[in-house]
C-alpha atoms as a PDB file:
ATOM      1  CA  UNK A   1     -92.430 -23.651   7.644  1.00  0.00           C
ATOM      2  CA  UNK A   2     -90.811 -23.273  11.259  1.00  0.00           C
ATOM      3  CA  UNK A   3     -87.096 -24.467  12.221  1.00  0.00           C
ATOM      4  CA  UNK A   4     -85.877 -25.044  15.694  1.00  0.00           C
ATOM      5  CA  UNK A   5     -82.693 -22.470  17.139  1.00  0.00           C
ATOM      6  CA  UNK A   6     -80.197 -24.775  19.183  1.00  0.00           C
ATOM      7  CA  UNK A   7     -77.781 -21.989  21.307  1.00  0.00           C
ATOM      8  CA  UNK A   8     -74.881 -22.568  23.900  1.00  0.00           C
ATOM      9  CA  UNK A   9     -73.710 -20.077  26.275  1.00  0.00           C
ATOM     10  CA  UNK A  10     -71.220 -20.275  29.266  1.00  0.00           C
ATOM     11  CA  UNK A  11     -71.545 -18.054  31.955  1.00  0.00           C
ATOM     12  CA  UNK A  12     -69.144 -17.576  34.959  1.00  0.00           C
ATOM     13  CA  UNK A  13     -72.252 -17.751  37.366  1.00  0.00           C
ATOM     14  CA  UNK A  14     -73.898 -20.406  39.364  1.00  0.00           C
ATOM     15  CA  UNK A  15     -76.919 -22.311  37.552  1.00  0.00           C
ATOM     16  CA  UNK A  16     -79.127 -20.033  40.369  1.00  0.00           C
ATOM     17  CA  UNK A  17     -77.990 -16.909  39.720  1.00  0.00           C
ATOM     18  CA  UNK A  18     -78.606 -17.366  35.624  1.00  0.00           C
ATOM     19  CA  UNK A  19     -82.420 -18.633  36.799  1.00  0.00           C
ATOM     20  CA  UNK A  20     -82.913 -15.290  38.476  1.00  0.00           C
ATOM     21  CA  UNK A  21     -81.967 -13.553  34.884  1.00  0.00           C
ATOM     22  CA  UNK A  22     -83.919 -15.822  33.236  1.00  0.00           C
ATOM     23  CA  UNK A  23     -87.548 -15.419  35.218  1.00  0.00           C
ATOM     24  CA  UNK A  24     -89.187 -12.961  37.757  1.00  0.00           C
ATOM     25  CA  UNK A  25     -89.674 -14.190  41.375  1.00  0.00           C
ATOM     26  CA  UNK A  26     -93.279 -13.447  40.636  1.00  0.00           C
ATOM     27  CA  UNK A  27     -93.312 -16.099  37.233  1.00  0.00           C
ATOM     28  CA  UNK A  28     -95.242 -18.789  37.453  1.00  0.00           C
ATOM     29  CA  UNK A  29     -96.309 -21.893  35.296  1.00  0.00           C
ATOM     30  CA  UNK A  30     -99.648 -20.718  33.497  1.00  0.00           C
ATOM     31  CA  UNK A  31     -98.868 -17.314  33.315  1.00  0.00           C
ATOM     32  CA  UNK A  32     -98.285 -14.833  30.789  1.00  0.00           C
ATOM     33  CA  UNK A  33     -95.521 -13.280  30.536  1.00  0.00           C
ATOM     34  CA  UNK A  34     -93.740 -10.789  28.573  1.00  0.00           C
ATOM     35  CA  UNK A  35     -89.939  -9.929  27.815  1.00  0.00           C
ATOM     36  CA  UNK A  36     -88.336  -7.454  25.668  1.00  0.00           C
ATOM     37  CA  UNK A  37     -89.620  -8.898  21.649  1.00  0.00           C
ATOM     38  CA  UNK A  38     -91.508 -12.326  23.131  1.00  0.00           C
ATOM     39  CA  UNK A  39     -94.852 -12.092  24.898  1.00  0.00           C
ATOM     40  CA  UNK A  40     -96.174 -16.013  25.674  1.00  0.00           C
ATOM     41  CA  UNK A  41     -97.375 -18.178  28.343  1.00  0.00           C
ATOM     42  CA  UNK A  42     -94.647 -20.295  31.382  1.00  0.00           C
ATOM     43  CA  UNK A  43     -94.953 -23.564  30.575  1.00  0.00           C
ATOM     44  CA  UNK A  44     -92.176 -24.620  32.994  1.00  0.00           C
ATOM     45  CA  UNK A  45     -90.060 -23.719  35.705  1.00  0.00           C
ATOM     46  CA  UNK A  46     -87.395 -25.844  37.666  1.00  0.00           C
ATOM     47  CA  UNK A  47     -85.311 -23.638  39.748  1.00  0.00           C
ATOM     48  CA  UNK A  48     -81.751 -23.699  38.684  1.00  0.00           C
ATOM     49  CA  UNK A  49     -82.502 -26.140  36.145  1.00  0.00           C
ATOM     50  CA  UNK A  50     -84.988 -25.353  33.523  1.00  0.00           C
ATOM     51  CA  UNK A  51     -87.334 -22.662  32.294  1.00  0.00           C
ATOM     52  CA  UNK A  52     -89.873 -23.627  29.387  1.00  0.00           C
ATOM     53  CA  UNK A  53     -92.076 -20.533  27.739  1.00  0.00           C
ATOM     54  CA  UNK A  54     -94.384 -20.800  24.428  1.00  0.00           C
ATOM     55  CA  UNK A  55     -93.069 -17.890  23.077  1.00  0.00           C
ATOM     56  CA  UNK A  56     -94.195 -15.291  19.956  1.00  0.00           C
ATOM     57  CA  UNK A  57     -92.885 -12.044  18.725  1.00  0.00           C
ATOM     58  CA  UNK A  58     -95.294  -9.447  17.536  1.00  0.00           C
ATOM     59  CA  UNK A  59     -94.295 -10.261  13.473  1.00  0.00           C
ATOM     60  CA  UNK A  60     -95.032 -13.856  14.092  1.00  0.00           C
ATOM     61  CA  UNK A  61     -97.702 -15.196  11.771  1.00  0.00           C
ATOM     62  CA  UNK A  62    -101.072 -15.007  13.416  1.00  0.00           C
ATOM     63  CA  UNK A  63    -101.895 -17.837  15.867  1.00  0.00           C
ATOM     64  CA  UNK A  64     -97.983 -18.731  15.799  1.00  0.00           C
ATOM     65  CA  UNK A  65     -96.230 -20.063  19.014  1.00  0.00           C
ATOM     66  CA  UNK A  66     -92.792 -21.211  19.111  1.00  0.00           C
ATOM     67  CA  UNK A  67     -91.661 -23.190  22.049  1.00  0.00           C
ATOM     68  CA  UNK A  68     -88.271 -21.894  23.908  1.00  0.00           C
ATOM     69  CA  UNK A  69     -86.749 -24.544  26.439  1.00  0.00           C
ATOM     70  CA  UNK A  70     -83.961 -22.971  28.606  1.00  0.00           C
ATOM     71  CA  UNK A  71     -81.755 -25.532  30.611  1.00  0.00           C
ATOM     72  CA  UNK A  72     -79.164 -24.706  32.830  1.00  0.00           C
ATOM     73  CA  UNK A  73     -75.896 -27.542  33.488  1.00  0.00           C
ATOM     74  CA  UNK A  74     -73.616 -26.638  36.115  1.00  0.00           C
ATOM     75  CA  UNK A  75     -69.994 -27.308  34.380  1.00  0.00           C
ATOM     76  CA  UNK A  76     -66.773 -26.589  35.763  1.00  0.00           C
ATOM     77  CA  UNK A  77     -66.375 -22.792  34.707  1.00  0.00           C
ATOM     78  CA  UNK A  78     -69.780 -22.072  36.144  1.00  0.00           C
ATOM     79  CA  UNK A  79     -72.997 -22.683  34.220  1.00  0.00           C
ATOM     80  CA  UNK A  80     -74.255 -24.120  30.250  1.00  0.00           C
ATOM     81  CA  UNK A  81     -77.097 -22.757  29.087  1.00  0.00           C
ATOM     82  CA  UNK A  82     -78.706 -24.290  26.307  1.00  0.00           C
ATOM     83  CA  UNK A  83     -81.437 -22.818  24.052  1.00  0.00           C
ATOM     84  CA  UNK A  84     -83.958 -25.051  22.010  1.00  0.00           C
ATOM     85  CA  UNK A  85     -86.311 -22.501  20.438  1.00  0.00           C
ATOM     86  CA  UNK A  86     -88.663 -24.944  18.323  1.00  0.00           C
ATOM     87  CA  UNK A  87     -91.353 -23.936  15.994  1.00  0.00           C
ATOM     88  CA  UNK A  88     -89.761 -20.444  15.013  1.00  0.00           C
ATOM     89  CA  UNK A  89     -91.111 -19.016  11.352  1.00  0.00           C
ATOM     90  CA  UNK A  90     -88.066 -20.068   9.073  1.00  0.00           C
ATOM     91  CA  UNK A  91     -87.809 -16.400   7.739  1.00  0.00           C
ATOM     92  CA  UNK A  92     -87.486 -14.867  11.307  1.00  0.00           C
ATOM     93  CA  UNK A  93     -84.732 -17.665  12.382  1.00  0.00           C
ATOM     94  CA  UNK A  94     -81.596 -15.321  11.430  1.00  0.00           C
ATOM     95  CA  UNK A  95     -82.983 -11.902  13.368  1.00  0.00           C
ATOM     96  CA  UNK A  96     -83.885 -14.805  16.416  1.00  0.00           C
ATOM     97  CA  UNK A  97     -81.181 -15.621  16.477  1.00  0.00           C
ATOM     98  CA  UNK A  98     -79.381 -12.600  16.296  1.00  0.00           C
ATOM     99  CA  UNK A  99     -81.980 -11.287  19.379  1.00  0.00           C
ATOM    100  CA  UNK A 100     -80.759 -14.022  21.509  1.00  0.00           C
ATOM    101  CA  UNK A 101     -77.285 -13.367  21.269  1.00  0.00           C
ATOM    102  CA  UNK A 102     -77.650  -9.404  21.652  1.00  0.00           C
ATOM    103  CA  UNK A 103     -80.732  -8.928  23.453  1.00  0.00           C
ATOM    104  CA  UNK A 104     -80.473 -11.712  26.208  1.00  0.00           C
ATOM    105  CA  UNK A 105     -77.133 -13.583  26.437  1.00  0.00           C
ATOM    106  CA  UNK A 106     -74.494 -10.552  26.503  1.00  0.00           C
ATOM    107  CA  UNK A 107     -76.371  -8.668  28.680  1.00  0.00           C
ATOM    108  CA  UNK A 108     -77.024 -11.079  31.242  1.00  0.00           C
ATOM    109  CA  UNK A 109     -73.093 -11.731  31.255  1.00  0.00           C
ATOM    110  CA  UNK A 110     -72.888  -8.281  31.907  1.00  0.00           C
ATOM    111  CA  UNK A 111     -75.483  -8.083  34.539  1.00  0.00           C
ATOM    112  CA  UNK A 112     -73.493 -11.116  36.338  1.00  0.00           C
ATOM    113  CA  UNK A 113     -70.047  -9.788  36.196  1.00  0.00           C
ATOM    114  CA  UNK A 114     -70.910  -6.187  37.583  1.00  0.00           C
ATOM    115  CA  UNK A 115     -72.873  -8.383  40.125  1.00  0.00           C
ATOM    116  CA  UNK A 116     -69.559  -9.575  41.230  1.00  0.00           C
ATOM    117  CA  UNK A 117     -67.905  -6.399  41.692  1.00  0.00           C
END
């Protein structure tokens, strides 16, 4: 059985400058990619906007792809992120979880407030 992971994160950063965390300049839609735990194909890409990926993990059951939707809302502190990472094995949902708050989210704020030093 999979389970869908619904995240929100504010960062003090324009919606652009979160897209260039998010993909490479080189991404494109139809290609593989691969980022620290997920490996997958780009499904979508709207600069500033949006960034779609089917996404697995190496202990994902076999033939197993989860689909993770980024979209990015300019608000009034800077920008809203929100996750949607569908189709995620329900046994892996607390350590995906867990990755996305550690492994992505606090160190891209990082990244974006030394970037304003």
């Amino acid at each position: 059985m999979c389970k869908t992971i619904s995240q929100k994160v504010r960062f003090k950063a324009e919606p652009s400058d979160v897209y260039q965390l998010l993909v490479t300049e080189a991404e494109q839609v139809g290609q593989s990619f691969s980022i620290g735990e997920g490996t997958g194909i780009v499904v979508d890409l709207a600069p500033a906007e949006r960034v779609v990926r089917a996404w697995r993990e190496s202990d994902y059951p076999e033939g197993v792809f989860s689909m993770a939707a980024f979209t990015l809302r300019r608000v009034e502190t800077g920008t809203e992120l929100k996750l949607t990472h569908r189709g995620v094995p329900k046994a892996l949902i607390p350590r995906t979880e867990e990755r996305w708050r550690r492994g992505y989210w606090e160190p891209m704020k990082q990244k974006l407030a030394e970037a304003k030093r």
